[in-house]
Protein backbone atom coordinates (compact mmCIF):
# COMPACT_ATOMS: atom_id res chain seq x y z
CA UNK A 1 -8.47 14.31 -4.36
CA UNK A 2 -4.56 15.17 -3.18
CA UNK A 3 -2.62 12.22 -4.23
CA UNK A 4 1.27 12.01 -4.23
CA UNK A 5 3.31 9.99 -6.37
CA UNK A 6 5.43 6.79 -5.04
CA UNK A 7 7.51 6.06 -8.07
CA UNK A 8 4.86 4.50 -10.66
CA UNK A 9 1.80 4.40 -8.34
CA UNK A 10 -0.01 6.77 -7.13
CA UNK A 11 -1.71 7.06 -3.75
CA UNK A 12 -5.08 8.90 -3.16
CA UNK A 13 -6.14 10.72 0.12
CA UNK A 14 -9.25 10.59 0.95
CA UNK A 15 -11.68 9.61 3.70
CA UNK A 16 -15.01 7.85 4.71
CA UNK A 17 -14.33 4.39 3.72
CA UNK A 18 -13.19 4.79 0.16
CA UNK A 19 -10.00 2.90 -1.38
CA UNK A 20 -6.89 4.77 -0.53
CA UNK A 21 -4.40 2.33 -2.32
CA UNK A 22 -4.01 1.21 -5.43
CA UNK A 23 -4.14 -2.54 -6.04
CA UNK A 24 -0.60 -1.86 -8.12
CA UNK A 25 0.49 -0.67 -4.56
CA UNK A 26 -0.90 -3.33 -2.41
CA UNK A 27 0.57 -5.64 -4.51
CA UNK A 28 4.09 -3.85 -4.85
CA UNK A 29 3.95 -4.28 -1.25
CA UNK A 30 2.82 -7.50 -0.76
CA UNK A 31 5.76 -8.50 -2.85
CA UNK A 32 8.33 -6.53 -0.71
CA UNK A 33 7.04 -8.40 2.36
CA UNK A 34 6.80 -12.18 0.89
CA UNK A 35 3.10 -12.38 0.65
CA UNK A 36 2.45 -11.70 -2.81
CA UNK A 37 1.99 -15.66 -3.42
CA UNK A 38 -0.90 -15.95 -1.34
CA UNK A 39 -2.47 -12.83 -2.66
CA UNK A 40 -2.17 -14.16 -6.14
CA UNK A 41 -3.38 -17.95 -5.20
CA UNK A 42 -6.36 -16.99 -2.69
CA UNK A 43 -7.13 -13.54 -3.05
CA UNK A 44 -6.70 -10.53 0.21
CA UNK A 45 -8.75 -12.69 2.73
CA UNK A 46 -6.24 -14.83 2.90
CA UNK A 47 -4.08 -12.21 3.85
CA UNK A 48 -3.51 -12.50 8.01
CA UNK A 49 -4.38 -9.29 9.93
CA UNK A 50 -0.94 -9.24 10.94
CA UNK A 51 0.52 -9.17 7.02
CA UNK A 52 -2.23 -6.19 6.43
CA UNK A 53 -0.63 -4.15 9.08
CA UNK A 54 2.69 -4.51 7.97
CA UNK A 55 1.53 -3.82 4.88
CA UNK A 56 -0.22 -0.33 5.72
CA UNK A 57 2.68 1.12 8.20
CA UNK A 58 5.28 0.40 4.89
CA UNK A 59 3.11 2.55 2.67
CA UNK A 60 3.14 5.21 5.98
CA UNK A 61 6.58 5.22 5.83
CA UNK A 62 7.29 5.29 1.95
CA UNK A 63 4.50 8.44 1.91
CA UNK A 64 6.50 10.18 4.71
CA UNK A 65 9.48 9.41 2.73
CA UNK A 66 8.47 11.08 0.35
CA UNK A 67 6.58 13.94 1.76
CA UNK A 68 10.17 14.66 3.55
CA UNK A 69 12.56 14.56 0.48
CA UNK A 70 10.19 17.10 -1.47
CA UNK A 71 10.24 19.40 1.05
């Protein structure tokens, strides 16, 4: 599986429905974006759809990041 490095977690490519993020990630990002407390208290499904989003185009952009400085 091609993977890449984003400081201490790694993130997995791959396709079909399996897990693509870490939960070390998710949570790193969670944190950056102020929902980590809910994540913690009442699990992902209390995560809004909204919060998710924002959550998946930040790992996007730290990927292309660094896809782009190790080039």
């Amino acid at each position: 599986m091609p993977a890449f490095d984003c400081g201490k977690v790694v993130i997995g490519v791959v396709a079909r429905g399996r897990k693509i993020m870490s939960e070390q990630l998710k949570m790193q990002l969670a944190q950056e974006l102020g929902f980590a407390e809910t994540v913690r208290s009442r699990g992902w499904g209390a995560v809004s759809t909204r919060d998710t989003g924002e959550m998946v185009r930040l790992a996007i952009a730290k990927a292309e990041q660094l896809v782009s400085s190790k080039r």
